[in-house]
C-alpha atoms as a PDB file:
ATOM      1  CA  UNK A   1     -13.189  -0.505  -9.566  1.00  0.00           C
ATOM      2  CA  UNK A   2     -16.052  -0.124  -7.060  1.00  0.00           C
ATOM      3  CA  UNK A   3     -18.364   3.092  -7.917  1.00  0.00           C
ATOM      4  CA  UNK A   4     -20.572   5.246  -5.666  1.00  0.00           C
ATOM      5  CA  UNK A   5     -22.272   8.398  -5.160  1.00  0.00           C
ATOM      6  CA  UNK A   6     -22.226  10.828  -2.508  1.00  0.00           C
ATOM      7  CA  UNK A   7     -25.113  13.547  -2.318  1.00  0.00           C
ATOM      8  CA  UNK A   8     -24.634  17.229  -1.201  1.00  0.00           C
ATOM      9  CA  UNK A   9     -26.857  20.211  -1.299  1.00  0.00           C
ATOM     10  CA  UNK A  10     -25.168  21.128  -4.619  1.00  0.00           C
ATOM     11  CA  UNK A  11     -23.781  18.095  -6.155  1.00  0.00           C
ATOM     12  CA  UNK A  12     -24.278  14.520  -6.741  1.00  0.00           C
ATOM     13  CA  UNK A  13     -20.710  13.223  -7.154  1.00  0.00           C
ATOM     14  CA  UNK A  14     -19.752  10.347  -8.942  1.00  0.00           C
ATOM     15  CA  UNK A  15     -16.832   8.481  -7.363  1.00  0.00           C
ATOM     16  CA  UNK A  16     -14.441   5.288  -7.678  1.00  0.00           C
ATOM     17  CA  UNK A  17     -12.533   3.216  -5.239  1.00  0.00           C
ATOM     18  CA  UNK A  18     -10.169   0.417  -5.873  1.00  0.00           C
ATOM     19  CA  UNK A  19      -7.728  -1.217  -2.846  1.00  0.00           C
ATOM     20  CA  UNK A  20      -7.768  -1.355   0.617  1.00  0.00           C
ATOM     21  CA  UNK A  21      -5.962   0.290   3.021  1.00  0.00           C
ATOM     22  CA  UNK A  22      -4.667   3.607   4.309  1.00  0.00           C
ATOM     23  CA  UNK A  23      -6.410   5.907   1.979  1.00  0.00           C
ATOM     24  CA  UNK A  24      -5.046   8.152  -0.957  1.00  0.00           C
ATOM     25  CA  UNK A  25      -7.752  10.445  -2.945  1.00  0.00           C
ATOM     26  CA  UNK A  26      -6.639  11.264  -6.685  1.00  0.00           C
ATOM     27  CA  UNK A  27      -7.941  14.707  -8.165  1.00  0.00           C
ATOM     28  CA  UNK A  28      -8.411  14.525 -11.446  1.00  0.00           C
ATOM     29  CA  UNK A  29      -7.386  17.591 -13.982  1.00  0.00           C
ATOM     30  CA  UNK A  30      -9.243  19.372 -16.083  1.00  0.00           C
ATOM     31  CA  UNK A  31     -11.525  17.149 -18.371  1.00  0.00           C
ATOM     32  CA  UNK A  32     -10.672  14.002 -17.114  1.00  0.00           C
ATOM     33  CA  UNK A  33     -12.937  11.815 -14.869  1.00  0.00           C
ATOM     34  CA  UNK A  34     -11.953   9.749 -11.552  1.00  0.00           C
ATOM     35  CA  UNK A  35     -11.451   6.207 -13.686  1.00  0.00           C
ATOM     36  CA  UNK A  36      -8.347   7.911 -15.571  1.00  0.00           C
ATOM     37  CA  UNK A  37      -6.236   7.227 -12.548  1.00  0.00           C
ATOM     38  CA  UNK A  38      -6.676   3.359 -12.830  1.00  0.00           C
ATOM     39  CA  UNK A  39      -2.407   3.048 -13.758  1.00  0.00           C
ATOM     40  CA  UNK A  40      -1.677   5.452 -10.709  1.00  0.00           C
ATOM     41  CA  UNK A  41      -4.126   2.983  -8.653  1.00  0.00           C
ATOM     42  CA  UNK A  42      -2.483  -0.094  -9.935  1.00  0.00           C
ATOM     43  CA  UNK A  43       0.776   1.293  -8.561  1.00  0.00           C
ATOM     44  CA  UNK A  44      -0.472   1.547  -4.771  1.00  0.00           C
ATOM     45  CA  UNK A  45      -1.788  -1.638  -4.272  1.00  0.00           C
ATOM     46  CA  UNK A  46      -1.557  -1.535  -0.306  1.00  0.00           C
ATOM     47  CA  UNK A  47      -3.980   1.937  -0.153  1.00  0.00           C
ATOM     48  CA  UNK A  48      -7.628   2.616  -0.945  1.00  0.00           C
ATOM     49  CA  UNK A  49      -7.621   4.319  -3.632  1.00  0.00           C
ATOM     50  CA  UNK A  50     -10.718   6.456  -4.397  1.00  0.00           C
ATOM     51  CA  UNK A  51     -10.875   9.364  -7.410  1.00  0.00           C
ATOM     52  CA  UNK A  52     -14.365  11.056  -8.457  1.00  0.00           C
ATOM     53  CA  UNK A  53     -15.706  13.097 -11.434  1.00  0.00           C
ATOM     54  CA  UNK A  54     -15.188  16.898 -10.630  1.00  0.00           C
ATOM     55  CA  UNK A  55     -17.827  19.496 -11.746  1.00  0.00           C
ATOM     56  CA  UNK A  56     -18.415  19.429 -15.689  1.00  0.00           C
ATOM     57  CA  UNK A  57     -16.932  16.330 -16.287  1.00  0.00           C
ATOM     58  CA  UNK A  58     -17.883  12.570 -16.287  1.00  0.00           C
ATOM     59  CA  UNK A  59     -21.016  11.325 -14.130  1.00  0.00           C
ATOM     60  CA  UNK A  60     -20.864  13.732 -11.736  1.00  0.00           C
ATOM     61  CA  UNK A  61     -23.917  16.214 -11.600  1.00  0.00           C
ATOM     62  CA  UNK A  62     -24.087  19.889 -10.376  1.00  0.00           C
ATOM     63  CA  UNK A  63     -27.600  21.737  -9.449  1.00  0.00           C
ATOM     64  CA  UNK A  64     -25.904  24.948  -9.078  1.00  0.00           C
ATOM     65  CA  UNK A  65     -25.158  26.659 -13.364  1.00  0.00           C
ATOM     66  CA  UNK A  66     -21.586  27.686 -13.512  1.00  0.00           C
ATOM     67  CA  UNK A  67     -19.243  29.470 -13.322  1.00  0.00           C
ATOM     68  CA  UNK A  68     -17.728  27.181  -9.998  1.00  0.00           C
ATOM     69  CA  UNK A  69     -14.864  28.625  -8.266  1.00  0.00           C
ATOM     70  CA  UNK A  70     -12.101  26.122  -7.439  1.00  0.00           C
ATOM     71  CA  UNK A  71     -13.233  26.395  -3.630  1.00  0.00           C
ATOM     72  CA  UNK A  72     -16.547  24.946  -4.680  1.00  0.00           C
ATOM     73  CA  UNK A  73     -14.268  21.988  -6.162  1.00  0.00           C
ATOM     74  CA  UNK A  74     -12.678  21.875  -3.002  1.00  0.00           C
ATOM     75  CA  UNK A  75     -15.475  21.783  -1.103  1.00  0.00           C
ATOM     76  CA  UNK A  76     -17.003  18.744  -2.995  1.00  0.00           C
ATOM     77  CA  UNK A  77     -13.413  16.825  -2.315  1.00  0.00           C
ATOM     78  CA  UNK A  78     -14.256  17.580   1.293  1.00  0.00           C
ATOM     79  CA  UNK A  79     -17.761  16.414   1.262  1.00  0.00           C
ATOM     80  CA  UNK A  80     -16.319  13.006  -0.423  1.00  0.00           C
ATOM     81  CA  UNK A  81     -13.368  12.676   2.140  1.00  0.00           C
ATOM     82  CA  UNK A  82     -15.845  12.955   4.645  1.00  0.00           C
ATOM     83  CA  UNK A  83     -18.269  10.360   3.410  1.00  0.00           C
ATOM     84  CA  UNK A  84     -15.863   7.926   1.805  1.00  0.00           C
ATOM     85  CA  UNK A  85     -12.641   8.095   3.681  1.00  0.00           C
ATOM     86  CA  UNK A  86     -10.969   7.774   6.904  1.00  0.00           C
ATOM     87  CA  UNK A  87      -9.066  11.205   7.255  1.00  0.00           C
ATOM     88  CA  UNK A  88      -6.737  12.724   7.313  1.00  0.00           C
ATOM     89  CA  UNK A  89      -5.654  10.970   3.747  1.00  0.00           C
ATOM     90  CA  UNK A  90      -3.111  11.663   1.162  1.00  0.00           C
ATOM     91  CA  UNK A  91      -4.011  14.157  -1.219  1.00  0.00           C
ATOM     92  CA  UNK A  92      -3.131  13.843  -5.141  1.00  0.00           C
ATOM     93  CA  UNK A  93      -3.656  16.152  -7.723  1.00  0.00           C
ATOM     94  CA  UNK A  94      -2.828  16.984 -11.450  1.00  0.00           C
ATOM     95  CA  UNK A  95      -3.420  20.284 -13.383  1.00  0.00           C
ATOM     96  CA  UNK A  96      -7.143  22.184 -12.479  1.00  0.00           C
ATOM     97  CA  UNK A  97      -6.850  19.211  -9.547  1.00  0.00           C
ATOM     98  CA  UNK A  98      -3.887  20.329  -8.304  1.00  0.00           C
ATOM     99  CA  UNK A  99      -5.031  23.821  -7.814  1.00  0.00           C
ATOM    100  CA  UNK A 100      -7.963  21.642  -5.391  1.00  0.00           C
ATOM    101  CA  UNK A 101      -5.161  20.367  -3.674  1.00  0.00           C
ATOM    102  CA  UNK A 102      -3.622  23.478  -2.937  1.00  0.00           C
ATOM    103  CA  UNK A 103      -7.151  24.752  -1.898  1.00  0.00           C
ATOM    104  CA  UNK A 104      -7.938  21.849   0.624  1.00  0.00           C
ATOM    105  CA  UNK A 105      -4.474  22.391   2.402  1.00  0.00           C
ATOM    106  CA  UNK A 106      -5.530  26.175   3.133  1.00  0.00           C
ATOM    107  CA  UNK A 107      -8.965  25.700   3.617  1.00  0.00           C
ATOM    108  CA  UNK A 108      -9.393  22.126   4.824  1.00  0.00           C
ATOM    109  CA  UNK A 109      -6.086  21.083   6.198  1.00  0.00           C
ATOM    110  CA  UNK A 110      -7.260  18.617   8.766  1.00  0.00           C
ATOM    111  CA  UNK A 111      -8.451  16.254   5.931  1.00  0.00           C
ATOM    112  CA  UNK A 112      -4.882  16.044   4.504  1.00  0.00           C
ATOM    113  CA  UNK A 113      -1.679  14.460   6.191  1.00  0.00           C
ATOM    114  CA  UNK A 114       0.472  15.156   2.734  1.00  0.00           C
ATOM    115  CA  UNK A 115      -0.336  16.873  -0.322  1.00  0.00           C
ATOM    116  CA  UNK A 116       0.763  16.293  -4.072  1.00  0.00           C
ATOM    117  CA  UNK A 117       0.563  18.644  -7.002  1.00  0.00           C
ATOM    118  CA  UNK A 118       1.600  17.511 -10.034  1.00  0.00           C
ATOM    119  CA  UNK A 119       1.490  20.211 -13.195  1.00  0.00           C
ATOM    120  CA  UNK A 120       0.370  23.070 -11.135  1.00  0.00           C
ATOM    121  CA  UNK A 121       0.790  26.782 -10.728  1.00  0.00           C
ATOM    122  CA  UNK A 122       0.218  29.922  -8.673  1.00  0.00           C
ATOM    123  CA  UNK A 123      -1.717  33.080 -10.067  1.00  0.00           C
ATOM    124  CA  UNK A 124      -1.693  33.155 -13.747  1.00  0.00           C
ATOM    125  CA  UNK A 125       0.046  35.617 -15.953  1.00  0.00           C
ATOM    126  CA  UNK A 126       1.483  36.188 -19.066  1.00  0.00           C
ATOM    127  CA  UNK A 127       1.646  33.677 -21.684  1.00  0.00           C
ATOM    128  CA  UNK A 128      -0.630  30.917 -19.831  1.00  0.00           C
ATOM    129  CA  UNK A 129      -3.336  33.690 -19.045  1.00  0.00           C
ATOM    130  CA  UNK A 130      -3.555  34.979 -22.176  1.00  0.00           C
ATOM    131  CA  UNK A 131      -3.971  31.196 -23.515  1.00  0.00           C
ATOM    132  CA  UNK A 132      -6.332  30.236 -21.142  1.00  0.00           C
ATOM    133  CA  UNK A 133      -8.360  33.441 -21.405  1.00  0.00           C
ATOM    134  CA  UNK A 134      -8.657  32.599 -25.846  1.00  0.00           C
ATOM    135  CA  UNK A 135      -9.106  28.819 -24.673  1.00  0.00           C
ATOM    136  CA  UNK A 136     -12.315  29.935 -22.351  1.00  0.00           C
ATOM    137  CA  UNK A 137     -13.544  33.015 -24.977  1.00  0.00           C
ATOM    138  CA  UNK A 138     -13.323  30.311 -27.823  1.00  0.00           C
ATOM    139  CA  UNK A 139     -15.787  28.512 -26.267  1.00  0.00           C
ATOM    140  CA  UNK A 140     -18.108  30.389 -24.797  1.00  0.00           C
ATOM    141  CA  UNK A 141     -18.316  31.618 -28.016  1.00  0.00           C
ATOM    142  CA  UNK A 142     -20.064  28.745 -29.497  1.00  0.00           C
ATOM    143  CA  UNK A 143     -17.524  27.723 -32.019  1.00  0.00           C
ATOM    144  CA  UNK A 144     -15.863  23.951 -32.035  1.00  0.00           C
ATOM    145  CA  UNK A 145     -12.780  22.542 -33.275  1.00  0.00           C
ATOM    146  CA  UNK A 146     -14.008  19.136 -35.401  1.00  0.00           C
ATOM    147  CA  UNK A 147     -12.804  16.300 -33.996  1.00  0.00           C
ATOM    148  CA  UNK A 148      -9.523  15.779 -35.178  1.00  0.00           C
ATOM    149  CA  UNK A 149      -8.304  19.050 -35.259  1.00  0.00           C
ATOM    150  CA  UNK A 150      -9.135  19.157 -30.915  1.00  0.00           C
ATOM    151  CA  UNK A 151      -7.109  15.614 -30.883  1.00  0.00           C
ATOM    152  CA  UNK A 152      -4.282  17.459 -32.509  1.00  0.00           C
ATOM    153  CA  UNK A 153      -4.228  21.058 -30.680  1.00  0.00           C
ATOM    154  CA  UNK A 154      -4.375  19.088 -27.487  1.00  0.00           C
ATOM    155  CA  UNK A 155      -2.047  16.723 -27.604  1.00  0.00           C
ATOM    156  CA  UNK A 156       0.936  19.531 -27.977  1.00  0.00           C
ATOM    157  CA  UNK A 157      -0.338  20.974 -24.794  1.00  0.00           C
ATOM    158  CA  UNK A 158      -0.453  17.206 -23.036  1.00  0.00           C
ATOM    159  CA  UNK A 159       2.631  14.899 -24.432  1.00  0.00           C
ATOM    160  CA  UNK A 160       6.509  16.154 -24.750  1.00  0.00           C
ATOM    161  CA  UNK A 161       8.310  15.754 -27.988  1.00  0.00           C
ATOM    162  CA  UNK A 162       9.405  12.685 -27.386  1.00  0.00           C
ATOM    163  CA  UNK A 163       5.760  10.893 -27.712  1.00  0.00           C
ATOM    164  CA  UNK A 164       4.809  13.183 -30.729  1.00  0.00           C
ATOM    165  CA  UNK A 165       7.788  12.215 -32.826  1.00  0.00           C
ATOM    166  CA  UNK A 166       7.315   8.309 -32.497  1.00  0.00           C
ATOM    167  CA  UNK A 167       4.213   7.241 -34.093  1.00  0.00           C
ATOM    168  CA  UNK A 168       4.436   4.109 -31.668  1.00  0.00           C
ATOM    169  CA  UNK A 169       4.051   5.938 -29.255  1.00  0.00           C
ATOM    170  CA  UNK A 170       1.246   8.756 -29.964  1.00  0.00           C
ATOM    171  CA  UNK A 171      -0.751   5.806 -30.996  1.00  0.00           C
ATOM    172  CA  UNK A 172      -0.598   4.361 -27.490  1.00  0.00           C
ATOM    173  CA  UNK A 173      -1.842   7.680 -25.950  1.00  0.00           C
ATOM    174  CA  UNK A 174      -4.030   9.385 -28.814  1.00  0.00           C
ATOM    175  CA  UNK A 175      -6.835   7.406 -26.945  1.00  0.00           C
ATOM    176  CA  UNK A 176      -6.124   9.544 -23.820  1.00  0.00           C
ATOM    177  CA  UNK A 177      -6.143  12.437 -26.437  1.00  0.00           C
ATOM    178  CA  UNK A 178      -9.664  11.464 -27.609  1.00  0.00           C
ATOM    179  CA  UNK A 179     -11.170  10.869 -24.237  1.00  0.00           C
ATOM    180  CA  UNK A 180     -10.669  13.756 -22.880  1.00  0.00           C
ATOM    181  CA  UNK A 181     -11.463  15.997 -25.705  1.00  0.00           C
ATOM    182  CA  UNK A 182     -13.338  14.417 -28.517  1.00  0.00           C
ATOM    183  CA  UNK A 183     -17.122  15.805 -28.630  1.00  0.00           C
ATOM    184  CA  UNK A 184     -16.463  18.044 -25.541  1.00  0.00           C
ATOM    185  CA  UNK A 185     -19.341  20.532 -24.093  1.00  0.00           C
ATOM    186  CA  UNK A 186     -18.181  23.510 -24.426  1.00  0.00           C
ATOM    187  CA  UNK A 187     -19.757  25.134 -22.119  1.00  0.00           C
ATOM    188  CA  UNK A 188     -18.402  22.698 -19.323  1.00  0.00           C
ATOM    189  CA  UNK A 189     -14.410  23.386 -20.190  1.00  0.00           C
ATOM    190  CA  UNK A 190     -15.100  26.807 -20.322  1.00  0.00           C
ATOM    191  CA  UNK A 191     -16.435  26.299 -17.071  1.00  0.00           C
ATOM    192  CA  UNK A 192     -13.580  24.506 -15.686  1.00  0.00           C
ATOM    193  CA  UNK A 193     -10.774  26.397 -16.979  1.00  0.00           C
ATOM    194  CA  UNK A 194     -12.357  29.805 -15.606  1.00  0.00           C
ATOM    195  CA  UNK A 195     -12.320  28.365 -11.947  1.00  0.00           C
ATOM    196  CA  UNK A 196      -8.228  27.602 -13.151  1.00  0.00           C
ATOM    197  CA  UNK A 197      -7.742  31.297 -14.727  1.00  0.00           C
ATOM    198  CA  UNK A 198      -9.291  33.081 -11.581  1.00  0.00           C
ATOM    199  CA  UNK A 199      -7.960  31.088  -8.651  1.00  0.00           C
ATOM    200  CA  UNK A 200      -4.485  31.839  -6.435  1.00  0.00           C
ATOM    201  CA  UNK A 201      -3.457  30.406  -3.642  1.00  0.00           C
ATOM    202  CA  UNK A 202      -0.276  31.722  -3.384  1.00  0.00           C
ATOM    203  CA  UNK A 203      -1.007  34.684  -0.483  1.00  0.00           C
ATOM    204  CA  UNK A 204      -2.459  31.718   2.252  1.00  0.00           C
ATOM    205  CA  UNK A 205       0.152  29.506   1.499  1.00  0.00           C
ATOM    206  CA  UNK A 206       3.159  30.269   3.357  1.00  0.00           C
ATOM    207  CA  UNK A 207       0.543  29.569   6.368  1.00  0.00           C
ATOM    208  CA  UNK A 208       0.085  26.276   5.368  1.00  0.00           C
ATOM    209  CA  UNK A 209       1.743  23.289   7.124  1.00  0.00           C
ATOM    210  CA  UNK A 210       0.833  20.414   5.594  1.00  0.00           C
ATOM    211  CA  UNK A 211       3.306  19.023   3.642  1.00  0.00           C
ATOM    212  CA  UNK A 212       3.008  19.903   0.068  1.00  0.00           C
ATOM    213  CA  UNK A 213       5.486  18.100  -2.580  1.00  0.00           C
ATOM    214  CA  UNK A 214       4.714  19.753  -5.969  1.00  0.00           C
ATOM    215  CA  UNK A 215       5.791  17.782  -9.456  1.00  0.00           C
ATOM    216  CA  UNK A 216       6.865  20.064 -12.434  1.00  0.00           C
ATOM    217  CA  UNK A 217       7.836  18.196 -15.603  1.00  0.00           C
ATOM    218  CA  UNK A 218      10.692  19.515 -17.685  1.00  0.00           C
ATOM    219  CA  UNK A 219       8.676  19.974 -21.013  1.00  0.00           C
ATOM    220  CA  UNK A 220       5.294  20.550 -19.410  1.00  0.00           C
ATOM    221  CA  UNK A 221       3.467  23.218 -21.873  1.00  0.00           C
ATOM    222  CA  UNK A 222       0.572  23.888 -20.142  1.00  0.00           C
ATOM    223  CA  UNK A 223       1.720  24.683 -16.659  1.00  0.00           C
ATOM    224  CA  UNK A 224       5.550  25.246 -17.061  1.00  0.00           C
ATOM    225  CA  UNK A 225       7.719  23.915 -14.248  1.00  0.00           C
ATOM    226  CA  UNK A 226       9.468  27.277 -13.308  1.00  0.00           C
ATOM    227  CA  UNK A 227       5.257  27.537 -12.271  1.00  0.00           C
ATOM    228  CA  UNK A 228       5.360  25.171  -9.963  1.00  0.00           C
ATOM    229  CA  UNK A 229       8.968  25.670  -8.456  1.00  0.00           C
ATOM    230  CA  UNK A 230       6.902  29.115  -6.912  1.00  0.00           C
ATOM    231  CA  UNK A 231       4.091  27.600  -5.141  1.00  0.00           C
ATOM    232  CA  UNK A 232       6.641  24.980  -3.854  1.00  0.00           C
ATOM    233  CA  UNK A 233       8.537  27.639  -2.514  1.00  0.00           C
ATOM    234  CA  UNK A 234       5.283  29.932  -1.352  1.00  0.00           C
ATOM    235  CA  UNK A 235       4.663  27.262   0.931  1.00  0.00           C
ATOM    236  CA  UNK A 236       5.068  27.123   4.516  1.00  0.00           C
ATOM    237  CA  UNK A 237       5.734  23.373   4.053  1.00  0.00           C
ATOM    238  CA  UNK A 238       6.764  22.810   0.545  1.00  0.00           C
ATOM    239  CA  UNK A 239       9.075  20.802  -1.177  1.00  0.00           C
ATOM    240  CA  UNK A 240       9.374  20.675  -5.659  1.00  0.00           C
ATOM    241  CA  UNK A 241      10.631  17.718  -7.655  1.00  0.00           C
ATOM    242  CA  UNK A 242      11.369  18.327 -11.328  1.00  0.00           C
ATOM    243  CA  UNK A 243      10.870  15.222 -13.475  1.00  0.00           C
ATOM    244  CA  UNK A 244      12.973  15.490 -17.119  1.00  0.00           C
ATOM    245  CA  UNK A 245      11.496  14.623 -20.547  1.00  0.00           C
ATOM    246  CA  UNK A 246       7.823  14.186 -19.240  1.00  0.00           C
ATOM    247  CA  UNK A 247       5.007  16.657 -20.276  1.00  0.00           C
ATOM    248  CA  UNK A 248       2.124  17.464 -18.467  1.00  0.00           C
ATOM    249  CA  UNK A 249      -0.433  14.269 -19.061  1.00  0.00           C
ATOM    250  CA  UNK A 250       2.903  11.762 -19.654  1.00  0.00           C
ATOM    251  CA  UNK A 251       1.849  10.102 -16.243  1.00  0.00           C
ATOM    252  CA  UNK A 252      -1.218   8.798 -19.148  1.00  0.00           C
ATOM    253  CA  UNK A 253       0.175   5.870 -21.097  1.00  0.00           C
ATOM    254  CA  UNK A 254       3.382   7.561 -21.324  1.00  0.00           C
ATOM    255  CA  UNK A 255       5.863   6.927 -18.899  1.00  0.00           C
ATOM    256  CA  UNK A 256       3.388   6.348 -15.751  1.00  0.00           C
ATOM    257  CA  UNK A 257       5.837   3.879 -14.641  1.00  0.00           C
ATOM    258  CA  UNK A 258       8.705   7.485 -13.921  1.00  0.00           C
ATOM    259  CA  UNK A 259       5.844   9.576 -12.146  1.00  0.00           C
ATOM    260  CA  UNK A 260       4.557   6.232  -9.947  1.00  0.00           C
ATOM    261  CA  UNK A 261       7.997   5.637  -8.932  1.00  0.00           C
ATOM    262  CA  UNK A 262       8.171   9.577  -7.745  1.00  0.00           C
ATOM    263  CA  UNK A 263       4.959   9.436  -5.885  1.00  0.00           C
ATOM    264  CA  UNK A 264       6.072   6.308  -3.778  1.00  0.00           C
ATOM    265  CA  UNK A 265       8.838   8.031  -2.964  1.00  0.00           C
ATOM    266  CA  UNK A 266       7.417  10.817  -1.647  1.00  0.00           C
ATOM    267  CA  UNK A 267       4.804   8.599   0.096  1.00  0.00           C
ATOM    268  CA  UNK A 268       6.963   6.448   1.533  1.00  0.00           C
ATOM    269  CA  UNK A 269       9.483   9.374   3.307  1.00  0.00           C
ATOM    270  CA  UNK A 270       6.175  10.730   4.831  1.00  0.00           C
ATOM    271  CA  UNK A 271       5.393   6.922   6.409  1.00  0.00           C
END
């Protein structure tokens, strides 16, 4: 992978690229940085693929304190589009990055010839609000889970059953597990997951026409797939795929070889 940076008034955001060709910008989720999407890369071998380090995570650096609303995210995926790529590009997204994607179709649309969100959902309520809401008090708070007990909440919320029950398996992807959340500032997921609590989409959306394909995965814990069946169908231009047996980081060293094939679909019916 090639890395760069690109400099706004706010935000000095660290970014990869790998490929050429027609370009396709992956938005990482939550916690994760642009160089997790190195299988998803390997599967488009004919694009330019380019992924960057969102606010609070990885090498990216914000001047601005949070709390960062997920148009502030957006924004910075503009300023990078607009510095790095040849637009209007395809637009992919998982969890707190597919909430950016739904953002940049409303507010950026001309950037964007087809959007994908993967894991995603419209305003939060019930169970996943009241979860997020502990998630984001629990660490503003100052506490910490040690090590291995954050490696072990996490992974129920990442992996379906299938990966926790063979220990082949969960040690192929506890690595994932550990990147994402071993020795994590606080203060930064808190961060994060507020912009994911507080943010909705779902009123500009039927406005929207740039294609949006959302990807809901049948045991997906965090952001259950009945979620993302409603932005889908909020959307002026919106199509949902449900994808059985996969949770909502299984694209990660679990089966990334069922979610590439779904994404080349989608890619190639859109030319």
């Amino acid at each position: 992978m090639n890395h760069g940076t690109v400099e706004t008034a706010d935000v000095t955001i660290h970014y990869v690229t790998q490929g050429a060709g027609p370009d396709i910008v992956w938005i990482p989720g939550g916690d994760q940085k642009g160089e997790d999407w190195a299988e998803q890369m390997a599967a488009f071998p004919e694009y330019r693929n380019i992924s960057y380090d969102p606010r609070g995570a990885g090498r990216t650096k914000c001047r601005p304190a949070p709390p960062w609303p997920i148009p502030a995210f957006a924004d910075d995926c503009a300023a990078l589009i607009r510095a790095v790529a040849k637009p209007p590009v395809i637009l992919i997204g998982l969890s707190m990055g597919a909430l950016i994607v739904q953002e940049m179709i409303c507010e950026h649309p001309e950037l964007v010839r087809l959007a994908i969100a993967m894991g995603t959902s419209g305003t939060k309520g019930g169970y996943l609000l009241e979860w997020e809401d502990a998630e984001i008090r629990f660490a503003r708070s100052g506490a910490t889970l040690p090590n291995d007990f954050a490696i072990a909440h996490y992974a129920l919320l990442m992996y379906p059953s299938e990966v926790l029950g063979d220990d082949a398996l969960w040690a192929k992807v506890k690595p994932v597990v550990e990147a994402a959340y071993k020795d994590r500032d606080g203060a930064m997921l808190a961060a994060q997951w507020q912009a994911c609590v507080e943010y909705s989409a779902m009123e500009r959306l039927p406005r929207c026409t740039v294609p949006l394909h959302v990807i809901g995965f049948s045991q997906d814990m965090q952001t259950p797939p009945a979620r993302g069946r409603r932005v889908a169908a909020a959307a002026g231009n919106g199509t949902f795929h449900l994808l059985e047996g996969l949770g909502h980081c299984s694209m990660f060293g679990h089966k990334p070889e069922v979610v590439n094939a779904k994404l080349r679909e989608i890619v190639a019916a859109h030319g």
